[in-house]
Protein backbone atom coordinates (compact mmCIF):
# COMPACT_ATOMS: atom_id res chain seq x y z
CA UNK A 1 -54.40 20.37 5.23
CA UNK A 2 -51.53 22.68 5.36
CA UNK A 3 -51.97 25.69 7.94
CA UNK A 4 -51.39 29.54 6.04
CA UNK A 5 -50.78 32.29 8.48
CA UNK A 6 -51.58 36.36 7.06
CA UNK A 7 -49.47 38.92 8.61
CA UNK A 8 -49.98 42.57 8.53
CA UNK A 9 -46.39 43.13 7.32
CA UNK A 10 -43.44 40.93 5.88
CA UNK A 11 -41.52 41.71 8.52
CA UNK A 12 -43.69 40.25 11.17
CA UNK A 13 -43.58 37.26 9.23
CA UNK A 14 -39.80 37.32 8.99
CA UNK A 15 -39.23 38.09 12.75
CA UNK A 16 -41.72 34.80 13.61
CA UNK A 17 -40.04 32.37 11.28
CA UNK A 18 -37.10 33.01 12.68
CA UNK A 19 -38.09 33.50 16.53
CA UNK A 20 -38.67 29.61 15.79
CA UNK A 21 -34.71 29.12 16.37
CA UNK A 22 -35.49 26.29 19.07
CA UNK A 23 -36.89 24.66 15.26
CA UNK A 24 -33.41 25.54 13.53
CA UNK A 25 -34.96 28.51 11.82
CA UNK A 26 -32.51 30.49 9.66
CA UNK A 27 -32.28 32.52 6.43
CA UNK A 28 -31.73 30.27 3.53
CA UNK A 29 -31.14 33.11 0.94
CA UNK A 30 -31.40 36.61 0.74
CA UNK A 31 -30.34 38.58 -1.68
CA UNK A 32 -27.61 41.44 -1.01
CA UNK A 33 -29.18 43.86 -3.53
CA UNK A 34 -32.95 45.01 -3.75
CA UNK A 35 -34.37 44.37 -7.32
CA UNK A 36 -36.32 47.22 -9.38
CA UNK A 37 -38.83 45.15 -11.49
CA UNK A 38 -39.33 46.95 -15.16
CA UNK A 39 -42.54 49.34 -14.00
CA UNK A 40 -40.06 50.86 -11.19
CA UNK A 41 -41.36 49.03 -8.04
CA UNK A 42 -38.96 47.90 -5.81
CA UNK A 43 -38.79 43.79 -5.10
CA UNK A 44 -37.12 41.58 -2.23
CA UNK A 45 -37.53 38.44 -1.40
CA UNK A 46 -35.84 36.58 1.51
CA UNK A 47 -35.93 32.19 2.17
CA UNK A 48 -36.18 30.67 5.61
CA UNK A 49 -36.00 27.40 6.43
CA UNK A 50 -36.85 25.78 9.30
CA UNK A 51 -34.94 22.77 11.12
CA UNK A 52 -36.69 19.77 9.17
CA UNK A 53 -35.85 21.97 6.02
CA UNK A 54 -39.29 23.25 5.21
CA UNK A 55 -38.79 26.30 3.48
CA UNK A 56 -40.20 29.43 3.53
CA UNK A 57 -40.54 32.35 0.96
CA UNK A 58 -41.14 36.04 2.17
CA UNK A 59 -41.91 38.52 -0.45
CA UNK A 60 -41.77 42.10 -0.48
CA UNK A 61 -42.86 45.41 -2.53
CA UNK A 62 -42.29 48.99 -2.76
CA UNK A 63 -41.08 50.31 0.63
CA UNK A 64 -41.57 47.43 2.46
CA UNK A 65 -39.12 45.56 0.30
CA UNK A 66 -36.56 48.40 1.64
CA UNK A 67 -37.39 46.97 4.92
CA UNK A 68 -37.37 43.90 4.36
CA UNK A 69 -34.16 44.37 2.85
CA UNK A 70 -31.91 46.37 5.09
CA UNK A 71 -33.58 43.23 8.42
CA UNK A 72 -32.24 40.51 6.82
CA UNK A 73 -28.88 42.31 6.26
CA UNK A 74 -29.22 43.56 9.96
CA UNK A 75 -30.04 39.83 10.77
CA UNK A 76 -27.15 38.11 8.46
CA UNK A 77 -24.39 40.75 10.06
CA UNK A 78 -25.59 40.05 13.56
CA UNK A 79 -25.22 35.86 12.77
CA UNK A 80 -21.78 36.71 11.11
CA UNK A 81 -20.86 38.95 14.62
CA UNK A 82 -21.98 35.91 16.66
CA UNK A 83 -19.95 33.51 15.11
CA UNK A 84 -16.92 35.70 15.33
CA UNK A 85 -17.05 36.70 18.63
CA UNK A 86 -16.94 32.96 19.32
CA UNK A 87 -13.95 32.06 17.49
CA UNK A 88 -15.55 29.94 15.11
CA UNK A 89 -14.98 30.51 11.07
CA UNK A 90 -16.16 28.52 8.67
């Protein structure tokens, strides 16, 4: 029986998946724009997968979507600042 976790905010959620690095956690997808669905509410979603390539889906309304938003693109720069400060592009 598969195991569901609640957290009190999607950010919680996103920060645990990927604290699981030691798994091969990363961000699969995420989006570099924040959708506005058609009754004005604002929509993110981001998709981690972990190292055995069990994915992950992380949803997100409203303001928390803003937050969601703007810690992945946090997260993605930091990876991309990594890499380059260790001479390795891809």
């Amino acid at each position: 029986m598969e195991e569901k976790v609640a957290y009190n905010t999607n950010l919680k959620a996103l920060d645990q998946l990927l604290g699981l690095k030691r798994l091969g956690a990363k961000i699969w997808r995420s989006p570099d724009t924040i959708s506005t669905l058609s009754n004005g509410l604002s929509y993110y979603i981001v998709e981690v997968t972990i190292g055995d390539g069990i994915p992950y889906t992380i949803q997100a309304y409203g303001e928390e979507a803003i937050q969601l938003f703007l810690e992945s693109q946090k997260m993605k720069l930091n990876l991309l600042i990594s890499v380059s400060t260790q001479g390795v592009v891809s």
